[in-house]
N, C-alpha and C. Protein backbone atom coordinates (compact mmCIF):
# COMPACT_ATOMS: atom_id res chain seq x y z
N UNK A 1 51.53 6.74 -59.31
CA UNK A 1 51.39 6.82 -60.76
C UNK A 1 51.68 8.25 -61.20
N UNK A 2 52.53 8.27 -62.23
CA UNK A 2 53.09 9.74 -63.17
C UNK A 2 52.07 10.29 -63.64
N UNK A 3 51.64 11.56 -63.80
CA UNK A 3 50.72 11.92 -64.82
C UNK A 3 51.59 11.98 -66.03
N UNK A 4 52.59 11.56 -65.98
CA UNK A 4 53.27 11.85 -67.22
C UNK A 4 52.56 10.81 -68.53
N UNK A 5 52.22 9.47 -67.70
CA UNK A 5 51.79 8.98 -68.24
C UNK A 5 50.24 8.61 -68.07
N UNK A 6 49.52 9.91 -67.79
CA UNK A 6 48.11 9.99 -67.82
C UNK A 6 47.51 10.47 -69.56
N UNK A 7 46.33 10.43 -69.67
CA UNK A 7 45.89 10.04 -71.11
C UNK A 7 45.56 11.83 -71.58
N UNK A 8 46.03 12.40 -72.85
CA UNK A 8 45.84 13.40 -73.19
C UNK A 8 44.31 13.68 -74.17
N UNK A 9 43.77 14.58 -73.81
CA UNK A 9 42.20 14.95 -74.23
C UNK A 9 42.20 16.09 -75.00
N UNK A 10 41.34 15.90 -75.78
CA UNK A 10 41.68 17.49 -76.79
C UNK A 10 40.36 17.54 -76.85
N UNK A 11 39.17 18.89 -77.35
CA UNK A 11 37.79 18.65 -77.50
C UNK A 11 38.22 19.72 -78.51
N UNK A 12 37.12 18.65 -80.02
CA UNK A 12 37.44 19.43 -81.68
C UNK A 12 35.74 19.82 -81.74
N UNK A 13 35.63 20.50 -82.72
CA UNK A 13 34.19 21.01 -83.12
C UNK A 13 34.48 20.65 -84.50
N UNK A 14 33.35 20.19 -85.10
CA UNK A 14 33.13 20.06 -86.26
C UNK A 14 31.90 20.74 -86.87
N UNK A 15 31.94 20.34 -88.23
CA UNK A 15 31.38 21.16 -89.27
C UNK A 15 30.16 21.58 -88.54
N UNK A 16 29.17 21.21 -88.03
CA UNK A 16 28.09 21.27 -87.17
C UNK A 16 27.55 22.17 -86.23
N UNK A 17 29.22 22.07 -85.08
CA UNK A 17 29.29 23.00 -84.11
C UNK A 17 28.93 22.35 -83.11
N UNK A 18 29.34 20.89 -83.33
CA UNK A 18 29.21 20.17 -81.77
C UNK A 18 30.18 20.10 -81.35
N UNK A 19 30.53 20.11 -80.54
CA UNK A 19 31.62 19.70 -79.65
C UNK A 19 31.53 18.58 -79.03
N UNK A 20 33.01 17.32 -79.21
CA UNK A 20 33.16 16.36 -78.84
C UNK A 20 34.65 16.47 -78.09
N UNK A 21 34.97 15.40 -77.21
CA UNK A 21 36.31 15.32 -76.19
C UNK A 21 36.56 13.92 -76.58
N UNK A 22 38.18 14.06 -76.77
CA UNK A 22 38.76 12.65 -77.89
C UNK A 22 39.64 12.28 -76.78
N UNK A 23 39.94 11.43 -76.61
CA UNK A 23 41.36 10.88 -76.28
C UNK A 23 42.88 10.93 -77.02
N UNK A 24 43.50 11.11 -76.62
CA UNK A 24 44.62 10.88 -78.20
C UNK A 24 45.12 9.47 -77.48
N UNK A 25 45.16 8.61 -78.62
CA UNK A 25 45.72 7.52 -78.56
C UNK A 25 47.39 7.55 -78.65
N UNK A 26 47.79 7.95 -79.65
CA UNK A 26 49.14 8.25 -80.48
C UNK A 26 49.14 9.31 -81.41
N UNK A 27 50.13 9.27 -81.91
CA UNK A 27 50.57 10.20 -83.28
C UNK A 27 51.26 9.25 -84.04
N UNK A 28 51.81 9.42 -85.60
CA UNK A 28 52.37 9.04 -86.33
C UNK A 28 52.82 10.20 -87.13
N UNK A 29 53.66 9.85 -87.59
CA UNK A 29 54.28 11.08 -89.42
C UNK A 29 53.95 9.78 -90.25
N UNK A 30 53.45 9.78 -91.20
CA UNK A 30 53.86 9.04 -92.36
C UNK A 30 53.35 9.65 -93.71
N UNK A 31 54.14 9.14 -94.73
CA UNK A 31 54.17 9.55 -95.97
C UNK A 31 54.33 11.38 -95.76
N UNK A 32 55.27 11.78 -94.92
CA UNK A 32 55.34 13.62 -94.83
C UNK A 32 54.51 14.21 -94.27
N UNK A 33 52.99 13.39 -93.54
CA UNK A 33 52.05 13.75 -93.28
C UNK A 33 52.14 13.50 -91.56
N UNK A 34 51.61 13.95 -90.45
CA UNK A 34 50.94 13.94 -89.67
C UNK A 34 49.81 13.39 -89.06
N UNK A 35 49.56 11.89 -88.59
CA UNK A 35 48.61 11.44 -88.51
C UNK A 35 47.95 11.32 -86.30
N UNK A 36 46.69 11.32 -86.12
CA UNK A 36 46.77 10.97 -84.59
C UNK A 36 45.42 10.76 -84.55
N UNK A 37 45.35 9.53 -83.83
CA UNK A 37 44.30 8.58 -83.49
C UNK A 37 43.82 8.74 -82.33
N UNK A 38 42.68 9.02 -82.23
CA UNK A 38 41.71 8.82 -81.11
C UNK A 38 40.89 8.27 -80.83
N UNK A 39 40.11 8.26 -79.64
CA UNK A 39 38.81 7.44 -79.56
C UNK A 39 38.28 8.26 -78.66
N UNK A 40 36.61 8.75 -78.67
CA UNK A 40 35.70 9.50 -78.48
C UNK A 40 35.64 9.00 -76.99
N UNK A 41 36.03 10.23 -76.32
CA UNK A 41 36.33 9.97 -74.35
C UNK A 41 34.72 10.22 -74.25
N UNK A 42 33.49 10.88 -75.17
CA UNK A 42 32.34 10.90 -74.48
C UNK A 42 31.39 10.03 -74.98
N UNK A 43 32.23 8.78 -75.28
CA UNK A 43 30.77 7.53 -75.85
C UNK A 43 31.12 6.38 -75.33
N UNK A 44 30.05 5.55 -74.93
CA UNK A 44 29.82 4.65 -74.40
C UNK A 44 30.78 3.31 -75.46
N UNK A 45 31.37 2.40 -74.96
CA UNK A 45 32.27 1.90 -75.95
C UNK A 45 31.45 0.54 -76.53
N UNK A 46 30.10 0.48 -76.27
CA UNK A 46 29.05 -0.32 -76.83
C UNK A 46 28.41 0.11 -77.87
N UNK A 47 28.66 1.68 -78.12
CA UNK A 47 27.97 2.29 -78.83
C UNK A 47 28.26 1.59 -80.11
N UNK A 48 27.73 1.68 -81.07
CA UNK A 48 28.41 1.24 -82.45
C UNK A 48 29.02 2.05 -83.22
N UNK A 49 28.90 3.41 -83.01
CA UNK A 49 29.90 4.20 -83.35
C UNK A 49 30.99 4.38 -83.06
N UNK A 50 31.06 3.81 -81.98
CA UNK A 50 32.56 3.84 -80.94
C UNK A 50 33.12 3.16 -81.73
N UNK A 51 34.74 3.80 -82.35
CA UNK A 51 35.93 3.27 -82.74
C UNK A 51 37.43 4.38 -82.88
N UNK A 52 37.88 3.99 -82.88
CA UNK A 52 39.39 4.83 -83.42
C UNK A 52 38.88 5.97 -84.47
N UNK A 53 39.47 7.45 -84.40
CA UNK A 53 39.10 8.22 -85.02
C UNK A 53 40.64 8.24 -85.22
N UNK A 54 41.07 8.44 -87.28
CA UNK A 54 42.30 9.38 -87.10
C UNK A 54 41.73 10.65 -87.82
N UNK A 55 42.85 11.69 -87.54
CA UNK A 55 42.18 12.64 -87.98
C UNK A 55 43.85 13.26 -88.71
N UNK A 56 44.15 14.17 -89.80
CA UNK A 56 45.59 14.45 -90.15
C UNK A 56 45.51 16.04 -89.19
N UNK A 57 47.09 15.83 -88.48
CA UNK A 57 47.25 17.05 -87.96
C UNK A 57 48.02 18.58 -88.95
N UNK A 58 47.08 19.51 -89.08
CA UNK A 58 47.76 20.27 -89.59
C UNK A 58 47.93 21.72 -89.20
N UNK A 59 48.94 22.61 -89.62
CA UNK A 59 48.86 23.77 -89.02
C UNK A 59 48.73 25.26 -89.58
N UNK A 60 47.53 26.22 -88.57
CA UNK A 60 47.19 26.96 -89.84
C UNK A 60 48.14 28.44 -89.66
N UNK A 61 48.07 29.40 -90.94
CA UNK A 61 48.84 30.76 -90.39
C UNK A 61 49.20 31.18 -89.83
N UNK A 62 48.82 30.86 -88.20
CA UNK A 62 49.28 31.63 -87.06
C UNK A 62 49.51 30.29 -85.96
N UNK A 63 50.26 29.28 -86.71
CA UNK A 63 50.61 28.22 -86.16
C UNK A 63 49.92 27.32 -85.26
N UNK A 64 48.76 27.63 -85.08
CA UNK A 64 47.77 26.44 -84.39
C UNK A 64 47.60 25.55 -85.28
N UNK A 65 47.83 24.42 -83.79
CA UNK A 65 47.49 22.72 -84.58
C UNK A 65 45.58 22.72 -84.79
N UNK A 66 45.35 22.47 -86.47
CA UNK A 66 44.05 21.74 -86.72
C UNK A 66 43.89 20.34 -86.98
N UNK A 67 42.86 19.44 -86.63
CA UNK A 67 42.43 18.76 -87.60
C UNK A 67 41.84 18.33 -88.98
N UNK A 68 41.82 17.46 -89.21
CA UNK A 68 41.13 17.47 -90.54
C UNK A 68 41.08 16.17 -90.60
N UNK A 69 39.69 15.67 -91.35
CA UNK A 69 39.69 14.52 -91.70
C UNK A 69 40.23 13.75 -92.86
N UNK A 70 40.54 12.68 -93.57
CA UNK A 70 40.88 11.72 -94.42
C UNK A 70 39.57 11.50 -95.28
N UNK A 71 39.54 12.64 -96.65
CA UNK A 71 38.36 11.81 -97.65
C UNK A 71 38.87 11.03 -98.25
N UNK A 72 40.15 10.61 -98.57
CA UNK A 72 40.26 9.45 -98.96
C UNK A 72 40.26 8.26 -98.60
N UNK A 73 39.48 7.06 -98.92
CA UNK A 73 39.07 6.26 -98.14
C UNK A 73 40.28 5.29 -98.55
N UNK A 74 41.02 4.99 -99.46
CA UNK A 74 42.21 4.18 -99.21
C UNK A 74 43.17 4.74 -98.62
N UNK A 75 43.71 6.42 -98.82
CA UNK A 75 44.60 6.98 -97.67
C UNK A 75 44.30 6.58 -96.43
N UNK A 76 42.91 6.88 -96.07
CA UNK A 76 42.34 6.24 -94.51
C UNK A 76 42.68 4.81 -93.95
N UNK A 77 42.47 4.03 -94.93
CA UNK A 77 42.48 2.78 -94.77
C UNK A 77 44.05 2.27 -94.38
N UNK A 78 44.38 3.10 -95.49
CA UNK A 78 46.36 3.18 -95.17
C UNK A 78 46.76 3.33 -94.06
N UNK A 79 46.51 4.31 -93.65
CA UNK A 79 47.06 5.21 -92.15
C UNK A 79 46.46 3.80 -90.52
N UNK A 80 44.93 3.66 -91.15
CA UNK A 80 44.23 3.50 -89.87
C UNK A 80 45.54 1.49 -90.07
N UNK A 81 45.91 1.15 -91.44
CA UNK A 81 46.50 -0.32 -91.23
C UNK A 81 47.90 0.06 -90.19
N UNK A 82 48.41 1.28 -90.42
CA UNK A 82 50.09 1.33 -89.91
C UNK A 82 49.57 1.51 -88.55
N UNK A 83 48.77 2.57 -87.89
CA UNK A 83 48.36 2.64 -86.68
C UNK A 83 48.12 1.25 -86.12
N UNK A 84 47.07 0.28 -86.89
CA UNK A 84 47.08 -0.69 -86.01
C UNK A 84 48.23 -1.35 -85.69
N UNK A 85 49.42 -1.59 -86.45
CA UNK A 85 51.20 -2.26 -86.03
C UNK A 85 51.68 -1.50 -84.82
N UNK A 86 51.73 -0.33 -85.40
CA UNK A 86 51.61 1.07 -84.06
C UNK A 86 51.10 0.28 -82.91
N UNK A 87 50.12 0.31 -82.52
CA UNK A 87 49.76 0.44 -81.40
C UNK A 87 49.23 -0.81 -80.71
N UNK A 88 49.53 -2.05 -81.76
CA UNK A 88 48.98 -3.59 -81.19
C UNK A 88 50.19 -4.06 -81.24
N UNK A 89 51.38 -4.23 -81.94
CA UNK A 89 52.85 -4.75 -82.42
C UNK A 89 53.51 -4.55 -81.04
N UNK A 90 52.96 -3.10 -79.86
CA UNK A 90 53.58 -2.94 -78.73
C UNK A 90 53.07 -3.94 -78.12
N UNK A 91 52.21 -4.15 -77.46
CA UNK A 91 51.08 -4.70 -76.44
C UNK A 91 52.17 -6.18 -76.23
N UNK A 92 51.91 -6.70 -78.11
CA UNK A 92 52.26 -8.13 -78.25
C UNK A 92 53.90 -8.55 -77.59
N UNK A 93 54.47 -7.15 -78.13
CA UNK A 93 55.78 -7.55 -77.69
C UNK A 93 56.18 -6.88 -75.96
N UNK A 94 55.46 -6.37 -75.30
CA UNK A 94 55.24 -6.23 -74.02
C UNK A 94 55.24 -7.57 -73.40
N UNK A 95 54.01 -8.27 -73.60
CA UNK A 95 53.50 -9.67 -73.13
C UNK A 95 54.39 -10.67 -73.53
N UNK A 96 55.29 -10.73 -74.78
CA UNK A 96 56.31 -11.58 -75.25
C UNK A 96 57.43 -11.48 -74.06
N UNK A 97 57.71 -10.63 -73.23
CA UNK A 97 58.78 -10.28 -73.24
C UNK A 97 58.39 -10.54 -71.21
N UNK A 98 57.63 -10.76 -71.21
CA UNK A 98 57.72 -11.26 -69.48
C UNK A 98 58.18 -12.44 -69.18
């Protein structure tokens, strides 16, 4: 097995000053924007918090990638509908195709 295709981890801090370790699921561009989905590599996936995080990627003055979250809750809703075609539309047509 490639690590090429091993799973990429990023750990963000938020407003708080906790530190959490994400998975990246994917990326997207849409609407000019920068979008990338994760899911929390340090929670139990029973948890009820456990789900897909996107977060918009952006970059500051001295060119480091930040996050940021989506207060808009229909932008959110937007992004998190295309991600799901993204990333379930493969699976389906994987399994179609054996």
């Amino acid at each position: 097995m490639s690590d090429q295709f091993g799973s990429d981890f990023i750990t963000i801090v938020d407003d708080d000053g906790q530190e959490f370790e994400l998975e990246v699921l994917d990326t997207m561009d849409y609407n000019g924007e920068t979008y990338v989905a994760f899911l929390p590599a340090d929670m139990d996936e029973n948890d009820p918090d456990y789900g897909i995080i996107i977060l918009r990627s952006v970059f500051d003055d001295k060119g480091d990638e930040l996050f940021e979250s989506i207060d808009d809750e229909d932008q959110l809703q937007d992004v998190y509908e295309h991600f799901m075609v993204l990333l379930f539309d493969d699976e389906d047509e994987d399994e179609d195709g054996d």
